[in-house]
PDB file of N, CA and C in Angstrom:
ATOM      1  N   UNK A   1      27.571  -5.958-103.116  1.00  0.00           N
ATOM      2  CA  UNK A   1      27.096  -5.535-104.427  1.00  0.00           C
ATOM      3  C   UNK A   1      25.994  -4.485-104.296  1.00  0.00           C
ATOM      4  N   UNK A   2      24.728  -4.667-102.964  1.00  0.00           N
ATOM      5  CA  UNK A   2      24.230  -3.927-103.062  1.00  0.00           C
ATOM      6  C   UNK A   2      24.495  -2.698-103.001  1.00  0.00           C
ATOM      7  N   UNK A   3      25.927  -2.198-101.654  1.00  0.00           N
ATOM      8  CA  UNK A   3      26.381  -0.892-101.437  1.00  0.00           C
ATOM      9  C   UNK A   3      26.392   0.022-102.347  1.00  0.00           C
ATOM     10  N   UNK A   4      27.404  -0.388-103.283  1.00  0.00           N
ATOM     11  CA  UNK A   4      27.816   0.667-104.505  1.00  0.00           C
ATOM     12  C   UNK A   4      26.349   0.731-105.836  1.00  0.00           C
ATOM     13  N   UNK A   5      25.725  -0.010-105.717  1.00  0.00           N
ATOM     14  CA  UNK A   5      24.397   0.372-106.668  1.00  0.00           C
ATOM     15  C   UNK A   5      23.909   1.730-105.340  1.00  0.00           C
ATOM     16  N   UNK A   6      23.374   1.592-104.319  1.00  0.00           N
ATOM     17  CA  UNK A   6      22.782   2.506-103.584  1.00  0.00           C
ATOM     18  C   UNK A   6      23.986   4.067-103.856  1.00  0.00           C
ATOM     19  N   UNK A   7      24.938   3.849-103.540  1.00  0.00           N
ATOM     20  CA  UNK A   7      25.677   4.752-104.122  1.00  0.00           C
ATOM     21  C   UNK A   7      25.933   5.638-105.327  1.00  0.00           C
ATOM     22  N   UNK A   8      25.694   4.415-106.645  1.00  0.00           N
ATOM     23  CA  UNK A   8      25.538   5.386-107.416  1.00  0.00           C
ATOM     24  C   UNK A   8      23.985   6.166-107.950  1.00  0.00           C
ATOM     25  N   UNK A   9      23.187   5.154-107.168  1.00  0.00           N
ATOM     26  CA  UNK A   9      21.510   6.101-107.144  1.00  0.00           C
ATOM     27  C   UNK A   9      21.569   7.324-106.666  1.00  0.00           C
ATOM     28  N   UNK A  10      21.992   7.026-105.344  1.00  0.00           N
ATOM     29  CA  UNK A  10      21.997   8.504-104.725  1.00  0.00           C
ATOM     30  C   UNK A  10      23.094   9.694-105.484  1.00  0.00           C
ATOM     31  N   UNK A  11      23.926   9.104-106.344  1.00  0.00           N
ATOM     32  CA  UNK A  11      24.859  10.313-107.075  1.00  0.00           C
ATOM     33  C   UNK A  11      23.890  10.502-108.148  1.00  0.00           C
ATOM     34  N   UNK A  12      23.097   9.903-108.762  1.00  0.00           N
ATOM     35  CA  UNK A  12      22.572  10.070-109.877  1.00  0.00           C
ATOM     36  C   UNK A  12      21.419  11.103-109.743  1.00  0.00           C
ATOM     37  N   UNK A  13      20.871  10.483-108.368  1.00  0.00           N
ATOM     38  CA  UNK A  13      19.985  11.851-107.646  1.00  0.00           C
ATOM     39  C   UNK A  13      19.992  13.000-107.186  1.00  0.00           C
ATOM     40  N   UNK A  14      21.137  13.068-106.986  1.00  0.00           N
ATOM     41  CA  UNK A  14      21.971  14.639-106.400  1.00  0.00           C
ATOM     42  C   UNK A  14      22.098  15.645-107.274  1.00  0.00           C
ATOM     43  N   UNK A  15      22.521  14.576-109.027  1.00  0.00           N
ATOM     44  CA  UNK A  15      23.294  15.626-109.954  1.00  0.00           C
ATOM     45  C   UNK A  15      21.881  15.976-110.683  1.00  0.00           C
ATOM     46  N   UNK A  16      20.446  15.210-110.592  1.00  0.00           N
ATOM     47  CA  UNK A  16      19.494  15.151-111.193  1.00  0.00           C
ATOM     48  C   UNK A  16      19.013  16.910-110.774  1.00  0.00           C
ATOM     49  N   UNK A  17      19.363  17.555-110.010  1.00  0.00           N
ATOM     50  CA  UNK A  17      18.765  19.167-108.854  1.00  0.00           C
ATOM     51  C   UNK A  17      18.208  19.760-109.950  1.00  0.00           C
ATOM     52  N   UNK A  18      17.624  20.693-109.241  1.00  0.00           N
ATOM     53  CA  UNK A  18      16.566  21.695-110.246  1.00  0.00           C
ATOM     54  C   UNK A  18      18.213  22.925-110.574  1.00  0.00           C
ATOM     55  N   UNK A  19      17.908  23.038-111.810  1.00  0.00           N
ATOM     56  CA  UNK A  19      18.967  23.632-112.842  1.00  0.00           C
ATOM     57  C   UNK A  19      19.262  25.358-111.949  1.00  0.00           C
ATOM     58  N   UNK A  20      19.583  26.012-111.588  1.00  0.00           N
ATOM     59  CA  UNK A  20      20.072  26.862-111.583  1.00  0.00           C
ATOM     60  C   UNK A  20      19.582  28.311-113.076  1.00  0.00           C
ATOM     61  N   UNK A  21      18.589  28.963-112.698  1.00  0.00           N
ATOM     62  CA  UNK A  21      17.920  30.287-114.199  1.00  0.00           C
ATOM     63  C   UNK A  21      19.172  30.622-114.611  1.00  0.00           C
ATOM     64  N   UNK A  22      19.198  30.502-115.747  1.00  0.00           N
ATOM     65  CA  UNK A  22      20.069  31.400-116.245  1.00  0.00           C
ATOM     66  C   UNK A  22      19.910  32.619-117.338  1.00  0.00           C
ATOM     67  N   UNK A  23      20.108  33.850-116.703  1.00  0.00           N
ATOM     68  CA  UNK A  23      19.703  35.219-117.531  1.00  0.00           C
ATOM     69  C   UNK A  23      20.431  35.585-118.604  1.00  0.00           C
ATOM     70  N   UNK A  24      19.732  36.005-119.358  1.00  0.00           N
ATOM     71  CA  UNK A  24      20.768  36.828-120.350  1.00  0.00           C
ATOM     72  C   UNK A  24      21.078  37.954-120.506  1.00  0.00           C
ATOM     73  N   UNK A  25      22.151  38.560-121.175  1.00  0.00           N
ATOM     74  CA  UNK A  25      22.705  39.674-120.898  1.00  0.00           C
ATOM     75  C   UNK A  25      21.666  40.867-121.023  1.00  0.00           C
ATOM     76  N   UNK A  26      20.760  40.591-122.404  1.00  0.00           N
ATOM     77  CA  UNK A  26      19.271  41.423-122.813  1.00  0.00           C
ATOM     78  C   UNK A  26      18.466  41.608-121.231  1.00  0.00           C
ATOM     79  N   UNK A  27      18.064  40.332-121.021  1.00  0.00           N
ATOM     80  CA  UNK A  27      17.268  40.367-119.778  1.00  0.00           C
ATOM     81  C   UNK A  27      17.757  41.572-118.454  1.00  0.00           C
ATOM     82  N   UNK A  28      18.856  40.943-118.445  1.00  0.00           N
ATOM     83  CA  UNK A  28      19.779  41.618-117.333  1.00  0.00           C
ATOM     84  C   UNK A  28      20.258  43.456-117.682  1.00  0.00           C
ATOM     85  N   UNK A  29      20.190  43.429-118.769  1.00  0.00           N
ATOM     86  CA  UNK A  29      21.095  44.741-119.125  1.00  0.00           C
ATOM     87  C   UNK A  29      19.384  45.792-119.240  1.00  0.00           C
ATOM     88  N   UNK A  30      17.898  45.001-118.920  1.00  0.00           N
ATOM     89  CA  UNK A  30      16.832  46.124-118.848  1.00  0.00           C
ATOM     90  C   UNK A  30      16.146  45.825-118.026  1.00  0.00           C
ATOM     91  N   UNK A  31      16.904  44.980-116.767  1.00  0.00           N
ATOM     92  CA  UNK A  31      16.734  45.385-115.237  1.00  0.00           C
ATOM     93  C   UNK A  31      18.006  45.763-114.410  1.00  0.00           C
ATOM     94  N   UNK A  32      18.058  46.967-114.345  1.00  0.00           N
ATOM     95  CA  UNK A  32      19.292  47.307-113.574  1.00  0.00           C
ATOM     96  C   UNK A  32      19.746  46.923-112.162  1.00  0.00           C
ATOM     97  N   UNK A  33      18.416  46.837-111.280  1.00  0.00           N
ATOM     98  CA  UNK A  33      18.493  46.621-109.927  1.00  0.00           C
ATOM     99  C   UNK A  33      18.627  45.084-110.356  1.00  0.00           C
ATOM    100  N   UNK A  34      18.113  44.015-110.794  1.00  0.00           N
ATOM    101  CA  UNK A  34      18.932  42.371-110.762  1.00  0.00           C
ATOM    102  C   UNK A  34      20.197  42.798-111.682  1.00  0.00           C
ATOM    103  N   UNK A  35      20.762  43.016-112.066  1.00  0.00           N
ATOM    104  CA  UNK A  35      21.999  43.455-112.856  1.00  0.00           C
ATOM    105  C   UNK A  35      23.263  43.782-111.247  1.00  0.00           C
ATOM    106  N   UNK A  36      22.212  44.736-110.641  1.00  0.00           N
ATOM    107  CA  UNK A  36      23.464  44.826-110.062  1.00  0.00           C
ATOM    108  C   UNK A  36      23.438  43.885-108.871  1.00  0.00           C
ATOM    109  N   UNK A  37      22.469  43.433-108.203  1.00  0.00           N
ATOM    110  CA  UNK A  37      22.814  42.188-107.762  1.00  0.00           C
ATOM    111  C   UNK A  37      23.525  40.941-108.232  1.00  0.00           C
ATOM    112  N   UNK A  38      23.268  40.917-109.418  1.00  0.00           N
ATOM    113  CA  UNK A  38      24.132  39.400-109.798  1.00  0.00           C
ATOM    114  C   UNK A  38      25.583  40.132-110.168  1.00  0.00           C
ATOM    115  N   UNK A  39      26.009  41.735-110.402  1.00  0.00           N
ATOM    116  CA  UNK A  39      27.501  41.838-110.335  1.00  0.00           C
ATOM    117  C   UNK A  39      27.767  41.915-108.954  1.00  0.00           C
ATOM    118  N   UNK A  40      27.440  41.954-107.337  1.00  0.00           N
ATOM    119  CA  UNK A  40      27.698  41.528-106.371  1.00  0.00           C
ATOM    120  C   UNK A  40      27.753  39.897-106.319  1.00  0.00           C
ATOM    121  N   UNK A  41      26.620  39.134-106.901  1.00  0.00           N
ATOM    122  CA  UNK A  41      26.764  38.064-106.359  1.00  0.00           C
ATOM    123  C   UNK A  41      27.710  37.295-107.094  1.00  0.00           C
ATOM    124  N   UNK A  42      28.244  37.513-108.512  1.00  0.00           N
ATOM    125  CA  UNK A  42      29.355  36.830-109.222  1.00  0.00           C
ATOM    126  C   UNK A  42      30.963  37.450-108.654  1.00  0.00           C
ATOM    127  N   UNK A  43      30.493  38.511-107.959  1.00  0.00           N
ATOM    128  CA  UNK A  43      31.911  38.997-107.011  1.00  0.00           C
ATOM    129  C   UNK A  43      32.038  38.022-105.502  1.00  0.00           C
ATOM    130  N   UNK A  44      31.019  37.614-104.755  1.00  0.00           N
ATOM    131  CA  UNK A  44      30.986  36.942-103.495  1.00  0.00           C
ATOM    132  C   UNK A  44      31.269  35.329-103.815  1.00  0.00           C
ATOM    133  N   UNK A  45      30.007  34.877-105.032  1.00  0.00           N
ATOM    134  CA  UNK A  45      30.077  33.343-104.748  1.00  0.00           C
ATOM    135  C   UNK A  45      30.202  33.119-106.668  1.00  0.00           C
ATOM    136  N   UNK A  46      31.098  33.420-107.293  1.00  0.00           N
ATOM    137  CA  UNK A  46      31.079  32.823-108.551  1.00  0.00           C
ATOM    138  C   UNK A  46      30.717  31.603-108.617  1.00  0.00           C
ATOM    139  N   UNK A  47      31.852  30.824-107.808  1.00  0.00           N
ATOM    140  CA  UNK A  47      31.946  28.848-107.777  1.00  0.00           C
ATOM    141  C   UNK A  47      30.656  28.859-107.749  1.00  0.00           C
ATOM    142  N   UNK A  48      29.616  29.625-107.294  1.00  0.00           N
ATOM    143  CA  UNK A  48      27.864  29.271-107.101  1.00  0.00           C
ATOM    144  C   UNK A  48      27.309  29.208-108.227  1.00  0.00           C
ATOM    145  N   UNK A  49      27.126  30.827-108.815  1.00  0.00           N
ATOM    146  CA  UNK A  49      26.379  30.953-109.899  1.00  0.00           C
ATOM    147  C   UNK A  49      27.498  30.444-111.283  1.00  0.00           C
ATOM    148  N   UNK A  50      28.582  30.121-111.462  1.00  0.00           N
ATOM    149  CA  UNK A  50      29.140  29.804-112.450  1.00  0.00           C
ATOM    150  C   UNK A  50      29.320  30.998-113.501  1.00  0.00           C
ATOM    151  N   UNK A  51      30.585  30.771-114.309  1.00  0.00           N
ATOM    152  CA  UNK A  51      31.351  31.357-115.245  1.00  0.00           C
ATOM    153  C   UNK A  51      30.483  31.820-115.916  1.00  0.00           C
ATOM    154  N   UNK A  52      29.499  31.386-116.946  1.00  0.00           N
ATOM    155  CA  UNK A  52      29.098  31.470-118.388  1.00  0.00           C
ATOM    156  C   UNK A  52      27.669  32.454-117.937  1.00  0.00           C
ATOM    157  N   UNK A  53      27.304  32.408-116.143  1.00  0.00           N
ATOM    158  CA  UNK A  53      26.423  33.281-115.780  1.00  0.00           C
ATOM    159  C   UNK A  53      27.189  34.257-115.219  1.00  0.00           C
ATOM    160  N   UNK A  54      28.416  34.323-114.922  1.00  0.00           N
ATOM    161  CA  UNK A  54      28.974  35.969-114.797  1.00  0.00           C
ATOM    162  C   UNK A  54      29.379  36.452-116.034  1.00  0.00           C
ATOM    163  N   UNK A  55      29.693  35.477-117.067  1.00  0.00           N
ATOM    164  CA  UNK A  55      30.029  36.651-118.124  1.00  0.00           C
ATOM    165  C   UNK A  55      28.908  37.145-118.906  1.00  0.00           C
ATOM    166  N   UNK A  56      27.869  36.424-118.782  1.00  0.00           N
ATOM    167  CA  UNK A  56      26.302  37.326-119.401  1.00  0.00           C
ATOM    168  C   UNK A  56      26.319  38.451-118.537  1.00  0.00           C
ATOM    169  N   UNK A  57      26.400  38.305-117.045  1.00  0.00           N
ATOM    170  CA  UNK A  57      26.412  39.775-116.104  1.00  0.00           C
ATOM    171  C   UNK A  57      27.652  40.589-116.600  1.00  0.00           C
ATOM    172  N   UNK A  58      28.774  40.066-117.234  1.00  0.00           N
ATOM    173  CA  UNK A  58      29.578  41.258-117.525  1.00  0.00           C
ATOM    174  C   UNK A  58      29.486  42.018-118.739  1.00  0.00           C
ATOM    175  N   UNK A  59      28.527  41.039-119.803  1.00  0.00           N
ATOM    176  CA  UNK A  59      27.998  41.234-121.244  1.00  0.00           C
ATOM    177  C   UNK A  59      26.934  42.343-120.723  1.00  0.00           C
ATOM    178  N   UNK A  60      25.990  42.474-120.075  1.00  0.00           N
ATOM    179  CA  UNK A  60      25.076  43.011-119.482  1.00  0.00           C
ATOM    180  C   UNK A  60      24.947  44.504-118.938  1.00  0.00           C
ATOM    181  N   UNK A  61      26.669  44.614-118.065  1.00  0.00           N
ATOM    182  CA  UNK A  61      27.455  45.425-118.067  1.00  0.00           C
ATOM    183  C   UNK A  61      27.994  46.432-118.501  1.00  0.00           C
ATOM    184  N   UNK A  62      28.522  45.532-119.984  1.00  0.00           N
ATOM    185  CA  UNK A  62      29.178  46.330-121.344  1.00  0.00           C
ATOM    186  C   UNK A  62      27.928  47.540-122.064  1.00  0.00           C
ATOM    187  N   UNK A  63      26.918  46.586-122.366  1.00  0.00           N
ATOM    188  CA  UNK A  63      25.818  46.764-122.709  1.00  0.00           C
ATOM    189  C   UNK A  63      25.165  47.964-122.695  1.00  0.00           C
ATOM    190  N   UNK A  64      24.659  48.103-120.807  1.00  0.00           N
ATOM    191  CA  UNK A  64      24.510  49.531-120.489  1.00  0.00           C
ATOM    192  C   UNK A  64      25.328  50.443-120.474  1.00  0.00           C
ATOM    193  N   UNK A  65      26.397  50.261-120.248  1.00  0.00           N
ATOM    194  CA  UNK A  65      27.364  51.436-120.472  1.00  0.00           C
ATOM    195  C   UNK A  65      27.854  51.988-122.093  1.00  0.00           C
ATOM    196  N   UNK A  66      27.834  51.210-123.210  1.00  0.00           N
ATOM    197  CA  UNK A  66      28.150  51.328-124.074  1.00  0.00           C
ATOM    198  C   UNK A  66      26.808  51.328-125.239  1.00  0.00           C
ATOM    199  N   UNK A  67      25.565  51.526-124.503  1.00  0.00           N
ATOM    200  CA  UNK A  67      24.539  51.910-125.355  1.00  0.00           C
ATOM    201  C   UNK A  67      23.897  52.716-124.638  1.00  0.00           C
ATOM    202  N   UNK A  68      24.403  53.773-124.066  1.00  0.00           N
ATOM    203  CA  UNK A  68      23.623  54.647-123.742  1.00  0.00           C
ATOM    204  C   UNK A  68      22.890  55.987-124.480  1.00  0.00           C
ATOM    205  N   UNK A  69      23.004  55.784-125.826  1.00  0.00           N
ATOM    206  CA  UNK A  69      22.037  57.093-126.200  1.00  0.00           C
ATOM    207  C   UNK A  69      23.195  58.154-127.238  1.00  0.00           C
ATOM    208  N   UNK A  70      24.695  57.743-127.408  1.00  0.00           N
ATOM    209  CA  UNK A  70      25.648  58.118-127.918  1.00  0.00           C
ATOM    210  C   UNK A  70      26.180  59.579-126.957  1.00  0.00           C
ATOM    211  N   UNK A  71      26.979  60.898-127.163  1.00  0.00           N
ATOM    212  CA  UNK A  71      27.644  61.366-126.453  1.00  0.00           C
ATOM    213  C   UNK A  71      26.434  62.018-125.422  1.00  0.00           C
ATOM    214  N   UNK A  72      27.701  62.297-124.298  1.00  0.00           N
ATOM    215  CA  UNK A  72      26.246  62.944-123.156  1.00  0.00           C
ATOM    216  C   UNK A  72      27.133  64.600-123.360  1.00  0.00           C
ATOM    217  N   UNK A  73      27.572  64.731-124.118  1.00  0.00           N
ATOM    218  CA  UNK A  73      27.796  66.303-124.243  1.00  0.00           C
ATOM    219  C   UNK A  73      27.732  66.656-125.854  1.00  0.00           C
ATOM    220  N   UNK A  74      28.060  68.075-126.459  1.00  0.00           N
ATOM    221  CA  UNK A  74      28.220  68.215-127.576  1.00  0.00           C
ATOM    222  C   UNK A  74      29.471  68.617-127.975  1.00  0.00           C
ATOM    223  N   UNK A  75      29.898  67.780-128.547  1.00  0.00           N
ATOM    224  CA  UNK A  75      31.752  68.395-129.345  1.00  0.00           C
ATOM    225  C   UNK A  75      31.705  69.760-130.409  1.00  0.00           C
ATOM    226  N   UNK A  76      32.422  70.712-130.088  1.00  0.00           N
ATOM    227  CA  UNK A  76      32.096  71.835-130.530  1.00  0.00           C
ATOM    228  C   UNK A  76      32.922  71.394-132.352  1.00  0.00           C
ATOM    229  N   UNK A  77      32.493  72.085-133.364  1.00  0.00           N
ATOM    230  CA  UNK A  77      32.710  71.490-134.763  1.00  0.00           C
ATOM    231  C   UNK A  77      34.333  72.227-134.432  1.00  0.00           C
ATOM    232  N   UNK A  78      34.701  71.242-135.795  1.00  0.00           N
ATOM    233  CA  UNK A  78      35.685  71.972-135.817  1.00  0.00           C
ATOM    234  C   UNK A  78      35.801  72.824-136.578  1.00  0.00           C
ATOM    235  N   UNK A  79      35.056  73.873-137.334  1.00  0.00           N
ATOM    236  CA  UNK A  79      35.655  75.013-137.791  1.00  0.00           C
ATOM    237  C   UNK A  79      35.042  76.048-136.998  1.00  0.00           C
ATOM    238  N   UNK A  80      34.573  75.947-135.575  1.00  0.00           N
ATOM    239  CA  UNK A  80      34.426  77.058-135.168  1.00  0.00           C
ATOM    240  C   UNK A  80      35.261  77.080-133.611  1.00  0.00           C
ATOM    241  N   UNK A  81      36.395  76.408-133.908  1.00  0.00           N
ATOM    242  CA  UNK A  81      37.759  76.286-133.303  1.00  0.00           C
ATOM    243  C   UNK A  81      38.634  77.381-133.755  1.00  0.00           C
ATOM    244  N   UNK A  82      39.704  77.812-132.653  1.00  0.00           N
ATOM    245  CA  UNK A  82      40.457  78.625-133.481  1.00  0.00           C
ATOM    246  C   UNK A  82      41.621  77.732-133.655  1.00  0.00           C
ATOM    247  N   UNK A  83      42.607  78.104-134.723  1.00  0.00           N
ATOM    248  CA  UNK A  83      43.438  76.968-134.842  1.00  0.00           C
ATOM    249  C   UNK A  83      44.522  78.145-134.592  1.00  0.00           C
ATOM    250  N   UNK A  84      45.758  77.911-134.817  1.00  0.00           N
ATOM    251  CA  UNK A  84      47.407  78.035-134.659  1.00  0.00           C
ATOM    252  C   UNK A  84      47.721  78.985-135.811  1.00  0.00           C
ATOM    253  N   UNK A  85      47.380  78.460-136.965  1.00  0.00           N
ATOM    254  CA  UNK A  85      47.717  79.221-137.897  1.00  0.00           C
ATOM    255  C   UNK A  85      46.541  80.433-138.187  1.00  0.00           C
ATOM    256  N   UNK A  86      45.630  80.742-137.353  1.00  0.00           N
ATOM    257  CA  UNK A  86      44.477  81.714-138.016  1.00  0.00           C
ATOM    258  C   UNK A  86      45.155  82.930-137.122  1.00  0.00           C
ATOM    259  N   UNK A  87      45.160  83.758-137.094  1.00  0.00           N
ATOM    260  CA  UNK A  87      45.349  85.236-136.474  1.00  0.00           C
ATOM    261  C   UNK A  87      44.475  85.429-135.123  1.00  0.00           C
ATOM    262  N   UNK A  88      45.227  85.708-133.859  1.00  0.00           N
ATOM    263  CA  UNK A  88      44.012  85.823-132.975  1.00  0.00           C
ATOM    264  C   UNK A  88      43.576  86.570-132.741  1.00  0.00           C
ATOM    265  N   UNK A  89      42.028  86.855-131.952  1.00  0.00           N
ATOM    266  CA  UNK A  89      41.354  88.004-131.832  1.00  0.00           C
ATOM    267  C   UNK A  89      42.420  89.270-130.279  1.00  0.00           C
ATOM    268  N   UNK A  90      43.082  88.451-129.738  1.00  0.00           N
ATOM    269  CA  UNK A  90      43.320  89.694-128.801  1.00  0.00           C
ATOM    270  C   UNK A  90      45.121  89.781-129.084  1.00  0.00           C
ATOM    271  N   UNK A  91      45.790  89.923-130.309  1.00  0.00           N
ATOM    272  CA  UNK A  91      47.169  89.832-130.605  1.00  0.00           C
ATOM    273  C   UNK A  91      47.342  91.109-130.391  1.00  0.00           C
ATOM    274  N   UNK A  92      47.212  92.009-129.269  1.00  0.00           N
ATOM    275  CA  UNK A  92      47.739  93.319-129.130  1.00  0.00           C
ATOM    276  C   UNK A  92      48.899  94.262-130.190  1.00  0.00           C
ATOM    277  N   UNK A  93      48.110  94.694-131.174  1.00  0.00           N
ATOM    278  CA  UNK A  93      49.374  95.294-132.039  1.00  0.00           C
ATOM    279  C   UNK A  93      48.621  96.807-132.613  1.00  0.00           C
TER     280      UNK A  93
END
């Protein structure tokens, strides 16, 4: 009787571990250098850091790339395009 009580103490003690930080995508997405460590380390040891902490690193991800400041060039307007139907400047005639 005593065995399995010692047994389940020691399981109860194991699962009791200090929790594992978990970042958020904010945190992560305005430090780039831990950003890109934890997208190496959710590529090497996921089973480690767990699911719900690689997809904040992939939220994190999205983040910087898709808020960067809007276009990094300028789109020329369109009416100072020439189009098909306007007459062109070098129609040799």
């Amino acid at each position: 009787m005593r065995k399995p009580l010692i047994l389940i103490l020691a399981a109860m003690q194991a699962g009791c571990g200090k929790p594992i930080p978990f970042e958020s995508a904010e945190s992560l997405a305005r430090n780039p250098e831990r950003l890109k460590e934890m997208r190496v380390r959710c590529q090497v040891e996921r089973h480690l850091i767990g699911e719900a902490q690689c997809h904040e690193v992939a939220e994190a991800t999205r983040l910087r790339f898709f808020s960067g400041g809007g276009p990094k060039h300028t789109p020329v307007p369109a009416a100072s395009q020439p189009s098909a139907s306007q007459p062109g400047q070098g129609g040799g005639r």
